[in-house]
PDB file of N, CA and C in Angstrom:
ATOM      1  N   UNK A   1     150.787 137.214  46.809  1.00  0.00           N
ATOM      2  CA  UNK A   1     150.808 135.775  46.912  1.00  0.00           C
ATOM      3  C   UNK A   1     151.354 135.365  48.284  1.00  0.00           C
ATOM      4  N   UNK A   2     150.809 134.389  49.019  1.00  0.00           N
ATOM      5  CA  UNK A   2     151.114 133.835  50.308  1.00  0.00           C
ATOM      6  C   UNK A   2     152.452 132.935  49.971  1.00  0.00           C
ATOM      7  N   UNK A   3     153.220 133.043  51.011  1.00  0.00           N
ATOM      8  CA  UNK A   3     154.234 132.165  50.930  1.00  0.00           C
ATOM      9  C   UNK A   3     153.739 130.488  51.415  1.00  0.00           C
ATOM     10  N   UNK A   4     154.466 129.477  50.633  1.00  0.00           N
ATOM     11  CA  UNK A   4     154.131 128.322  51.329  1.00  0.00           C
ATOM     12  C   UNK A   4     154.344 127.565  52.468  1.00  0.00           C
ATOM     13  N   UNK A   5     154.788 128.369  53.358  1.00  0.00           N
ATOM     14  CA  UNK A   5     154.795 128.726  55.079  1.00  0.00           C
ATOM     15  C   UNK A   5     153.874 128.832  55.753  1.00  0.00           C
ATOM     16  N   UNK A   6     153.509 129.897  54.639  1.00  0.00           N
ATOM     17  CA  UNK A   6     151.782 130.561  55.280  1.00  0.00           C
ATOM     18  C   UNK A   6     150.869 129.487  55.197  1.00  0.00           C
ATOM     19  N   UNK A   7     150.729 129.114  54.170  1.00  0.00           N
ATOM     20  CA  UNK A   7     149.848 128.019  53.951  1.00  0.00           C
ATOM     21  C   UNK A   7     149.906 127.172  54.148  1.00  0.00           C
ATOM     22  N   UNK A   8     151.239 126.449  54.685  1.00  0.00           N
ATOM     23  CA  UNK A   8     151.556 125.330  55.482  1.00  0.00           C
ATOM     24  C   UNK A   8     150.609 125.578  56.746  1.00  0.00           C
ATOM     25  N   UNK A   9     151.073 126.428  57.387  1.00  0.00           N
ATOM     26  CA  UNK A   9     150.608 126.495  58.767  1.00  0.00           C
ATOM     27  C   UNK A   9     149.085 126.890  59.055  1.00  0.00           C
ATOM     28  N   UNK A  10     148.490 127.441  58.004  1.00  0.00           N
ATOM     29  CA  UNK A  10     147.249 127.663  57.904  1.00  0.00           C
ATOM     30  C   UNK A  10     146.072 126.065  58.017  1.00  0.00           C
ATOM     31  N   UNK A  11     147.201 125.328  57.179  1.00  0.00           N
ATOM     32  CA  UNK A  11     146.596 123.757  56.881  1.00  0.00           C
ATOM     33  C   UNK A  11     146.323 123.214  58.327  1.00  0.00           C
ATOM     34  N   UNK A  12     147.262 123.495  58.928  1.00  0.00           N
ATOM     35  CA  UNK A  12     147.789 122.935  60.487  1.00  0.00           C
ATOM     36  C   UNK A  12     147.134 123.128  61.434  1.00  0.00           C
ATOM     37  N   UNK A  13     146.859 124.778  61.109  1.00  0.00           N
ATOM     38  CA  UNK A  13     145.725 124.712  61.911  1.00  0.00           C
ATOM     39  C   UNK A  13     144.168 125.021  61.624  1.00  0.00           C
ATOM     40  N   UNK A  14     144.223 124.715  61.057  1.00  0.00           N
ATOM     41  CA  UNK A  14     142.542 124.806  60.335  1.00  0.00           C
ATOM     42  C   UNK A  14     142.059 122.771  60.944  1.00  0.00           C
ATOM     43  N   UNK A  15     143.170 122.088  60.844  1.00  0.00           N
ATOM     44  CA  UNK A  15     143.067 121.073  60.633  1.00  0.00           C
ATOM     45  C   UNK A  15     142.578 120.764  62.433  1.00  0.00           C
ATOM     46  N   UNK A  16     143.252 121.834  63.293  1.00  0.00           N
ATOM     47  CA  UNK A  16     143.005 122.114  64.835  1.00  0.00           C
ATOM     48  C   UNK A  16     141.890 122.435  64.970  1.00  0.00           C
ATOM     49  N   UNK A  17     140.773 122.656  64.257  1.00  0.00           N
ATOM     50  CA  UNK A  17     139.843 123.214  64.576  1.00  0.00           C
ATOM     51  C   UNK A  17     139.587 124.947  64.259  1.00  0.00           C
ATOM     52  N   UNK A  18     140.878 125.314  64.586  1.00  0.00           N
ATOM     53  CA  UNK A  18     140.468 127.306  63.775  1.00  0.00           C
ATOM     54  C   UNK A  18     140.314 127.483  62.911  1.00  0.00           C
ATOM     55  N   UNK A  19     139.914 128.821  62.953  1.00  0.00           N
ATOM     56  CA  UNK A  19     139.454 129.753  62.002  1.00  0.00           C
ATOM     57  C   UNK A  19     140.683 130.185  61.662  1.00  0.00           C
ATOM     58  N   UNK A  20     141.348 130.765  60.051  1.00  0.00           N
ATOM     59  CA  UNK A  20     142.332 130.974  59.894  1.00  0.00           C
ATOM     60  C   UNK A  20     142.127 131.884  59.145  1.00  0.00           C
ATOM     61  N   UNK A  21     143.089 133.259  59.203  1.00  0.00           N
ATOM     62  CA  UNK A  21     142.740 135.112  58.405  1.00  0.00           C
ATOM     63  C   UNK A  21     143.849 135.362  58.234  1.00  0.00           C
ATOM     64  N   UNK A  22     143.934 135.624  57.004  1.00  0.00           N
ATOM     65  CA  UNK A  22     145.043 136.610  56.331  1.00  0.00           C
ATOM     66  C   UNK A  22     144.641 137.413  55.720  1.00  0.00           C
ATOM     67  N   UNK A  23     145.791 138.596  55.322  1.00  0.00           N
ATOM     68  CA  UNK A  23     145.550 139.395  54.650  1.00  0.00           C
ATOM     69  C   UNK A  23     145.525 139.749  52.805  1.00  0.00           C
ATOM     70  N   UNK A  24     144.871 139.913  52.166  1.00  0.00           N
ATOM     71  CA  UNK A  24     144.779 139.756  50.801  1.00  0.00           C
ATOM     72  C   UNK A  24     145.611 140.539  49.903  1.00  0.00           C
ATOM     73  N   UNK A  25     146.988 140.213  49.364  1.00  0.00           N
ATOM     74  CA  UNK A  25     147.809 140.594  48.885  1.00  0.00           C
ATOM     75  C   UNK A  25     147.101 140.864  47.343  1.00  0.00           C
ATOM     76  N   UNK A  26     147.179 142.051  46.933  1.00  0.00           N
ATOM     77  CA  UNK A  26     146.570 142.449  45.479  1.00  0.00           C
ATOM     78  C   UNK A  26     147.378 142.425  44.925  1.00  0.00           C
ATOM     79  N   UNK A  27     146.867 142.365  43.706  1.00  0.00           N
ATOM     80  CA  UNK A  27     147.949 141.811  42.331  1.00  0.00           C
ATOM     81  C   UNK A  27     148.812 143.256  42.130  1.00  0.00           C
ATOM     82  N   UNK A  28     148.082 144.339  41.895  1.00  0.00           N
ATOM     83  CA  UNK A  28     149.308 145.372  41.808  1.00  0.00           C
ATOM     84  C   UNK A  28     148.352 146.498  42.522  1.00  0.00           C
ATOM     85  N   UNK A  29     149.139 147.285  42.813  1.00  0.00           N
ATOM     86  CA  UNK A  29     148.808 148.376  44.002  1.00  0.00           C
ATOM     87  C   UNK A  29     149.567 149.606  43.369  1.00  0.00           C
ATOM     88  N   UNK A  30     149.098 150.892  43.087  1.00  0.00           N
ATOM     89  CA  UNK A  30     149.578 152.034  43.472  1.00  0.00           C
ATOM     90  C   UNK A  30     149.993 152.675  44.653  1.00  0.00           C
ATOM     91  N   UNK A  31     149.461 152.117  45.829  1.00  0.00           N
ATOM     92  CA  UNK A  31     149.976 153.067  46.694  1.00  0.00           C
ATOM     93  C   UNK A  31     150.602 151.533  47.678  1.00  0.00           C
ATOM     94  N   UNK A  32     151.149 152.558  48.391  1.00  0.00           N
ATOM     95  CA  UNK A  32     152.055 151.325  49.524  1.00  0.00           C
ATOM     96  C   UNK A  32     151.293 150.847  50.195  1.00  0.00           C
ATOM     97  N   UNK A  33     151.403 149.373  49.876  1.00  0.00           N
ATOM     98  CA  UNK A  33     149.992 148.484  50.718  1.00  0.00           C
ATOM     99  C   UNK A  33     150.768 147.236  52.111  1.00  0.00           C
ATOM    100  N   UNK A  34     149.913 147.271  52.927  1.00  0.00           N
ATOM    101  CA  UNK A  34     150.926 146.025  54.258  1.00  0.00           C
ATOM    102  C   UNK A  34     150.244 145.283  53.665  1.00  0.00           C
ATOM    103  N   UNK A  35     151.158 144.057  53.635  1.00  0.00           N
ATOM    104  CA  UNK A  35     150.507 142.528  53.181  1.00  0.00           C
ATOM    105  C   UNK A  35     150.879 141.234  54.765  1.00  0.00           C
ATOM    106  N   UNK A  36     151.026 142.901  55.632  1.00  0.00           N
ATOM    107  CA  UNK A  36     151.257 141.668  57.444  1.00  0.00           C
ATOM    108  C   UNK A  36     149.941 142.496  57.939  1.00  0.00           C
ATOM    109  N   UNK A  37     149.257 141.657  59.255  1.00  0.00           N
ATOM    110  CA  UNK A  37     148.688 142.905  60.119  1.00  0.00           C
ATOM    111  C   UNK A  37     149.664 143.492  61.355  1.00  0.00           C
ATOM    112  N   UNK A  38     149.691 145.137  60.800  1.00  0.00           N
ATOM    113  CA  UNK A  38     150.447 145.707  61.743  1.00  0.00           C
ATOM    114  C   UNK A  38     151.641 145.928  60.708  1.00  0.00           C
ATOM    115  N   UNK A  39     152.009 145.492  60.283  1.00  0.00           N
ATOM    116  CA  UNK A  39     152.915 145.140  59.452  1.00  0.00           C
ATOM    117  C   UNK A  39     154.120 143.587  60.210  1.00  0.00           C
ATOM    118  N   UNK A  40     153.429 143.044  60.914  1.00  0.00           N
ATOM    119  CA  UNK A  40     154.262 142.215  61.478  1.00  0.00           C
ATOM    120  C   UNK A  40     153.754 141.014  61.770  1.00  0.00           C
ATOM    121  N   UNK A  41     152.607 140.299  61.493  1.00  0.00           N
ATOM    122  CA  UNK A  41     151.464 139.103  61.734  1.00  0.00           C
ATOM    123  C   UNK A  41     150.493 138.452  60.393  1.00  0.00           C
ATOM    124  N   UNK A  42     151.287 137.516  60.053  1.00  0.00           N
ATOM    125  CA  UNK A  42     150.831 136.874  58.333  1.00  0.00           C
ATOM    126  C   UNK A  42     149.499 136.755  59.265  1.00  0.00           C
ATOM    127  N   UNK A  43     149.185 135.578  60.466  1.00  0.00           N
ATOM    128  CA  UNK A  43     148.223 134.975  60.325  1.00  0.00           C
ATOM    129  C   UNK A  43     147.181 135.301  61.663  1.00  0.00           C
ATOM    130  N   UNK A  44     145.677 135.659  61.523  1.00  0.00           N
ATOM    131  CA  UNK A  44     145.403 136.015  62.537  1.00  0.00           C
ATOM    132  C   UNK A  44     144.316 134.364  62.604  1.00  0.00           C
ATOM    133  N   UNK A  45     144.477 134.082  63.702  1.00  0.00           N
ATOM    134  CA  UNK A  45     143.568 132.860  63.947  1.00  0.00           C
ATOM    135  C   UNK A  45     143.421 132.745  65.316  1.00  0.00           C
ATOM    136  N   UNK A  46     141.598 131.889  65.262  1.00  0.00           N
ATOM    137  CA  UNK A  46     140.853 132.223  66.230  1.00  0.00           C
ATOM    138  C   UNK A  46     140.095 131.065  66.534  1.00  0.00           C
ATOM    139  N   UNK A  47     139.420 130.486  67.256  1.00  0.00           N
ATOM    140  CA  UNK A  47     138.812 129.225  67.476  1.00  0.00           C
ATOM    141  C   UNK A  47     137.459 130.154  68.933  1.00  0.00           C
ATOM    142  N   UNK A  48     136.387 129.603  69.080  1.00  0.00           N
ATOM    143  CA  UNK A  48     135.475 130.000  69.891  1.00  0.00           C
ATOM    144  C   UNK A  48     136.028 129.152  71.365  1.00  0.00           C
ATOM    145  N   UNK A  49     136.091 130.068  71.972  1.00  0.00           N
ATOM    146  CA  UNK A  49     136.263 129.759  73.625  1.00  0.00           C
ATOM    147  C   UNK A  49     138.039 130.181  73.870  1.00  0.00           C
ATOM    148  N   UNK A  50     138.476 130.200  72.673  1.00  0.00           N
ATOM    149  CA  UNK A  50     139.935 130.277  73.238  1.00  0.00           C
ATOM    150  C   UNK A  50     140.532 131.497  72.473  1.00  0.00           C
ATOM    151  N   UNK A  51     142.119 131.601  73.324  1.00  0.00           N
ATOM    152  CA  UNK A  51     142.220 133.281  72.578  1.00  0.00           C
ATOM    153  C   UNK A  51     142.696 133.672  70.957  1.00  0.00           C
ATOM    154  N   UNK A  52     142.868 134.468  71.112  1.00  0.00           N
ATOM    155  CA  UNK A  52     142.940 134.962  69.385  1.00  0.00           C
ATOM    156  C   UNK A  52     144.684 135.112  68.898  1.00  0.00           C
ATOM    157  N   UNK A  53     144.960 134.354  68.570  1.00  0.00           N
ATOM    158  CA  UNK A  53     146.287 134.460  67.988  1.00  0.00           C
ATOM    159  C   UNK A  53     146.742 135.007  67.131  1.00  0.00           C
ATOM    160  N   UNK A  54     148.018 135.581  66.768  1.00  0.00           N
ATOM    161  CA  UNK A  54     148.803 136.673  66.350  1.00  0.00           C
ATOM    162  C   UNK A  54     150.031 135.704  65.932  1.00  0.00           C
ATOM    163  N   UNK A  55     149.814 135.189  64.766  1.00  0.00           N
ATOM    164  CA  UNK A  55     151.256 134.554  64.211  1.00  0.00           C
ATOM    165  C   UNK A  55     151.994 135.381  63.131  1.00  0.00           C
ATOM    166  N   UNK A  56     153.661 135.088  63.325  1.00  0.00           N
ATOM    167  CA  UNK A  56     154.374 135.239  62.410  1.00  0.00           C
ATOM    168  C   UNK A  56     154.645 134.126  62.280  1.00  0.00           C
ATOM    169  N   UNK A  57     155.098 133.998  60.750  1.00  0.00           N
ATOM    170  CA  UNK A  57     155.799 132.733  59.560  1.00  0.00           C
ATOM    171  C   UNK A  57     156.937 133.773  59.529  1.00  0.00           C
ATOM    172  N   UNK A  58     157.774 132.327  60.082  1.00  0.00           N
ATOM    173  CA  UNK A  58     158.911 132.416  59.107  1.00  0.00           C
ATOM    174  C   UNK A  58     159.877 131.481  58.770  1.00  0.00           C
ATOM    175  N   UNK A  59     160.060 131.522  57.501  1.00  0.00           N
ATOM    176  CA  UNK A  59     160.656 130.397  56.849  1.00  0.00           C
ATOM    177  C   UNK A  59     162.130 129.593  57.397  1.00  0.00           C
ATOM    178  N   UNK A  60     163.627 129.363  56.296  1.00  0.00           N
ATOM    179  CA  UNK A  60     164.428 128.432  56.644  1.00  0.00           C
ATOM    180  C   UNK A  60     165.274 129.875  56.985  1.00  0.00           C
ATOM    181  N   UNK A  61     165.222 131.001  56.946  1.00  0.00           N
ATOM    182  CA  UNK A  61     166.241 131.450  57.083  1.00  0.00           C
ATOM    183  C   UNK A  61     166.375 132.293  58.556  1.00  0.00           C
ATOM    184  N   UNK A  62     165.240 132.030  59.481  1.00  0.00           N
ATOM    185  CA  UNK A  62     165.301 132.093  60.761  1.00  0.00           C
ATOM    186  C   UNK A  62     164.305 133.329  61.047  1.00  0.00           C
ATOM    187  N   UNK A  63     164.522 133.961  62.950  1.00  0.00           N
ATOM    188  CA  UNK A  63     163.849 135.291  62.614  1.00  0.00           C
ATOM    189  C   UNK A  63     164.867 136.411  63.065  1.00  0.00           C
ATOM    190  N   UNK A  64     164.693 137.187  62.129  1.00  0.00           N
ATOM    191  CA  UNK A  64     165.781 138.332  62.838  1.00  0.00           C
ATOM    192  C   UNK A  64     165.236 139.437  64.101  1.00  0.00           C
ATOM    193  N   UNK A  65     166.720 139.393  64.912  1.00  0.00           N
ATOM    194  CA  UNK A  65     166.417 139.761  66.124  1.00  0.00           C
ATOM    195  C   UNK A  65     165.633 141.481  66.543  1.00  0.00           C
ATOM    196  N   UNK A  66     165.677 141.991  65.038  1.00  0.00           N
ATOM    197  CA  UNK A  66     164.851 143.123  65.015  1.00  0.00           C
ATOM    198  C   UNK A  66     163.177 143.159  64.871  1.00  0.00           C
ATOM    199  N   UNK A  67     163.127 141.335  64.349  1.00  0.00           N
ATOM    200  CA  UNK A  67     161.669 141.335  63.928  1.00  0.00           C
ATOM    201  C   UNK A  67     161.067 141.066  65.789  1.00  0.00           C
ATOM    202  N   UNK A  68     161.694 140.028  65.947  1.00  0.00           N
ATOM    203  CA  UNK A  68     161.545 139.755  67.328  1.00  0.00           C
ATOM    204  C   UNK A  68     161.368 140.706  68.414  1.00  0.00           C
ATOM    205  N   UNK A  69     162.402 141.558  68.676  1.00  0.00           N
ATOM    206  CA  UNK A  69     162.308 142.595  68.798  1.00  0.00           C
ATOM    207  C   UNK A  69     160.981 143.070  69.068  1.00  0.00           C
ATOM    208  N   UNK A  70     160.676 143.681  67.581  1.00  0.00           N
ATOM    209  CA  UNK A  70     159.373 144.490  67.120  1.00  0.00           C
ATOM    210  C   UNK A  70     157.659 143.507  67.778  1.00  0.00           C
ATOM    211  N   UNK A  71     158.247 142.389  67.732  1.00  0.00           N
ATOM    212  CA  UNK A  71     156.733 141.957  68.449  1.00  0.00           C
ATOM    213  C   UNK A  71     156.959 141.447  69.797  1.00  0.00           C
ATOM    214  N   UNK A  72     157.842 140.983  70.234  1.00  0.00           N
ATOM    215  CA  UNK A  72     158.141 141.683  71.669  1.00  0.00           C
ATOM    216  C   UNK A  72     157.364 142.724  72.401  1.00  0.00           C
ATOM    217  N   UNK A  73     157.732 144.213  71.796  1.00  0.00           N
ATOM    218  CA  UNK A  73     157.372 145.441  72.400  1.00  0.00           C
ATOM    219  C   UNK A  73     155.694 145.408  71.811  1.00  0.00           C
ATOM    220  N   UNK A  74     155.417 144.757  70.990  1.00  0.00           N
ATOM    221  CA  UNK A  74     154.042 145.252  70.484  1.00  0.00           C
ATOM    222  C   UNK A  74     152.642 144.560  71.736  1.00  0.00           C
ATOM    223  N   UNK A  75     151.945 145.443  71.901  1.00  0.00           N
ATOM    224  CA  UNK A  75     150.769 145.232  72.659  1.00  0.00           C
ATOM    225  C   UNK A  75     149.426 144.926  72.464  1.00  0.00           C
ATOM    226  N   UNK A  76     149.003 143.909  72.915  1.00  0.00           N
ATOM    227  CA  UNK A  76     147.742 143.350  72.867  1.00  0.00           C
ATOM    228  C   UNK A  76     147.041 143.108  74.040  1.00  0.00           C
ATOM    229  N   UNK A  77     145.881 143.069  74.223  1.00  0.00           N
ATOM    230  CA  UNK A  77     144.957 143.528  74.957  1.00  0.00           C
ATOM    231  C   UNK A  77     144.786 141.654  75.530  1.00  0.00           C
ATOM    232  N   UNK A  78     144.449 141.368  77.348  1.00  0.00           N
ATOM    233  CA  UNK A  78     144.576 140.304  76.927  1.00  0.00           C
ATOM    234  C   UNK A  78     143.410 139.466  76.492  1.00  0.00           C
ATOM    235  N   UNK A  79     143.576 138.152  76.152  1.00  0.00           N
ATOM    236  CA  UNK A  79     142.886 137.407  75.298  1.00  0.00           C
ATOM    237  C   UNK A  79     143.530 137.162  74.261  1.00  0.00           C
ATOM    238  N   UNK A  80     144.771 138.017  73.979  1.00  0.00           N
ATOM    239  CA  UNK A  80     145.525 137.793  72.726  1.00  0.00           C
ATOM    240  C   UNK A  80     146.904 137.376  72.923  1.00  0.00           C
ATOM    241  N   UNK A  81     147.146 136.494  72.081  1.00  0.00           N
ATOM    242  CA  UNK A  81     148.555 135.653  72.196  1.00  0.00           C
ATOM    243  C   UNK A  81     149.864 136.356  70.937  1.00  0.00           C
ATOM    244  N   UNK A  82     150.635 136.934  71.068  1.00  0.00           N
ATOM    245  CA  UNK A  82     151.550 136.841  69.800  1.00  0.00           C
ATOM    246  C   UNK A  82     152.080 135.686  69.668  1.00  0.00           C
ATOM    247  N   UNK A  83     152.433 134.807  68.677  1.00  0.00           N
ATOM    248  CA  UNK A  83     153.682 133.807  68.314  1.00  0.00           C
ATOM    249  C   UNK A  83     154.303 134.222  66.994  1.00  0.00           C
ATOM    250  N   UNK A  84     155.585 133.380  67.428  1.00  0.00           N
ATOM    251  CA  UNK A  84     156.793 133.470  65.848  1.00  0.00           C
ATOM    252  C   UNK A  84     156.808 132.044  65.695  1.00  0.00           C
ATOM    253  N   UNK A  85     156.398 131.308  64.261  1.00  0.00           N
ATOM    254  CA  UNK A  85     156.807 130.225  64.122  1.00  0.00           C
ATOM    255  C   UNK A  85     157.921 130.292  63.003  1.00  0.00           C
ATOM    256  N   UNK A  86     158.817 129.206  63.239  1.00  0.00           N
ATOM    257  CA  UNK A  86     159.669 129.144  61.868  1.00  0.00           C
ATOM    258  C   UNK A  86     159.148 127.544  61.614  1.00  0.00           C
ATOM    259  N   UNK A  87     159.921 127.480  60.082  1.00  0.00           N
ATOM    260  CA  UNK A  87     159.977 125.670  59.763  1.00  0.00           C
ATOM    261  C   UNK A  87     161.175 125.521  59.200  1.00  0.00           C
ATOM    262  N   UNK A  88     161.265 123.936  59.928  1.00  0.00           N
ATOM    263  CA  UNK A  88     161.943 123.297  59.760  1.00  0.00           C
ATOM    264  C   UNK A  88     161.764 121.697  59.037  1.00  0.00           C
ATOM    265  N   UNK A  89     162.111 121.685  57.463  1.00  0.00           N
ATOM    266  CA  UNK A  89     161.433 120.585  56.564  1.00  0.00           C
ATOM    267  C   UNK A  89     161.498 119.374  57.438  1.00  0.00           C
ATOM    268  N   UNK A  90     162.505 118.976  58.332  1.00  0.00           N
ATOM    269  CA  UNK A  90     162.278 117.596  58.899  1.00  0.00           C
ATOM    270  C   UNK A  90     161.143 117.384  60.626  1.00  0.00           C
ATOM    271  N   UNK A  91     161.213 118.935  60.817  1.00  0.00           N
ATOM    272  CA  UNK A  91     160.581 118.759  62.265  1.00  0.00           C
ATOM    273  C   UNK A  91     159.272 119.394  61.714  1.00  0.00           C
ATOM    274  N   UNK A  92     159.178 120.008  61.271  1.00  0.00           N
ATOM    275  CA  UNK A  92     157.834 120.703  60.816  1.00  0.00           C
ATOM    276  C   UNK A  92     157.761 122.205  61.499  1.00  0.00           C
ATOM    277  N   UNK A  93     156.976 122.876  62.275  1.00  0.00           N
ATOM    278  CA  UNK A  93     156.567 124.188  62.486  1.00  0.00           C
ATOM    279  C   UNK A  93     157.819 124.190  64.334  1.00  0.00           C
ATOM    280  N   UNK A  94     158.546 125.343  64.355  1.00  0.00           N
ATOM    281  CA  UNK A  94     158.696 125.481  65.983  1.00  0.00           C
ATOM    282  C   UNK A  94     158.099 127.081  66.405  1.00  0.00           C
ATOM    283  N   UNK A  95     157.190 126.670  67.054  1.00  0.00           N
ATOM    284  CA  UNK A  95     156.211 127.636  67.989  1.00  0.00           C
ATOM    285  C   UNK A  95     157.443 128.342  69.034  1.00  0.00           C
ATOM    286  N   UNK A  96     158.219 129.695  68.905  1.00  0.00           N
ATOM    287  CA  UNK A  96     158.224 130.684  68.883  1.00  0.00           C
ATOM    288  C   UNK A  96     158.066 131.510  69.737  1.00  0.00           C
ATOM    289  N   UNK A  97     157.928 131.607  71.152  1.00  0.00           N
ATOM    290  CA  UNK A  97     156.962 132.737  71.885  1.00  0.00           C
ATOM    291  C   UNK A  97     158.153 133.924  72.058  1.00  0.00           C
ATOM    292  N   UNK A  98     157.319 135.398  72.236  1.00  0.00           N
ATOM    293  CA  UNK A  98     158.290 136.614  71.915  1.00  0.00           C
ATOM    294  C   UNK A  98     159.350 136.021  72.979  1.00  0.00           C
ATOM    295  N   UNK A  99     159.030 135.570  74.339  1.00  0.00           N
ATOM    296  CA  UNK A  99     159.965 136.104  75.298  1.00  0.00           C
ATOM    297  C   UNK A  99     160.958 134.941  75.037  1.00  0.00           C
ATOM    298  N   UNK A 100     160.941 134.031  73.788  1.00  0.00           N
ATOM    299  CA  UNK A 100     161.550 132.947  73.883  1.00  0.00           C
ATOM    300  C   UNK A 100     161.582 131.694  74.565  1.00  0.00           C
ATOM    301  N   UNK A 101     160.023 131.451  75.116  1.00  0.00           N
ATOM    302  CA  UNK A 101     159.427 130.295  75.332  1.00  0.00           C
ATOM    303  C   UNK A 101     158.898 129.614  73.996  1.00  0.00           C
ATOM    304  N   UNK A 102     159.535 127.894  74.249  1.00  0.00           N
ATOM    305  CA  UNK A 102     159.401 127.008  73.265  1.00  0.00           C
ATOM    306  C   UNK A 102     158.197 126.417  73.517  1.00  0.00           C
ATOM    307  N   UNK A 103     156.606 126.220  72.722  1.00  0.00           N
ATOM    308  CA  UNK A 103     155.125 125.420  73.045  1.00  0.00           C
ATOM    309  C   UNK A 103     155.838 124.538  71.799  1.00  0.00           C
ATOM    310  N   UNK A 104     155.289 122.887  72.312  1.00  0.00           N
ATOM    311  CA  UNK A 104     154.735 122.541  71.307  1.00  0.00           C
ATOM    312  C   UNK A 104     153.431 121.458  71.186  1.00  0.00           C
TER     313      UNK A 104
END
């Protein structure tokens, strides 16, 4: 099941014009299944002409500096963007970038 983070932000931007991909969490699994891509990216979204984004959600309780960290060091080819968003119920989504640049 998607958290309602995920699907917040999915709304948000679908509503932008993208294409919005996640991964399909199965009801029960025998073997150890990732429900991130990579294990570190709820949302992959894409729009024609522009690049392909690499989001993390994350909710009220912030991001930890190991997750950060971890997509920091991770590599993408370019054309590809990583972001970390968190939310915040009164401001809505804050866009995140690894090196700790604030978009909004």
């Amino acid at each position: 099941m998607r958290s309602k983070y995920e699907i917040k932000a999915g709304k948000e931007l679908e509503s932008q014009g993208y294409t919005v991909d996640y991964k399909v969490r199965p009801f029960r699994v025998a073997v150890e299944y990732r429900v991130d891509y990579f294990g570190l990216f709820d949302l992959l979204v894409y729009r024609v002409g522009d690049v392909v984004r690499w989001i993390s959600i994350k909710g009220k309780a912030g991001v930890p500096s190991k997750h950060r960290k971890a997509i920091e060091d991770w590599w993408f080819p370019e054309g590809h963007q990583k972001e970390i968003w968190t939310y915040n119920k009164r401001k809505g989504y804050r866009k995140i970038m690894p090196k700790k640049e604030i978009i909004d």
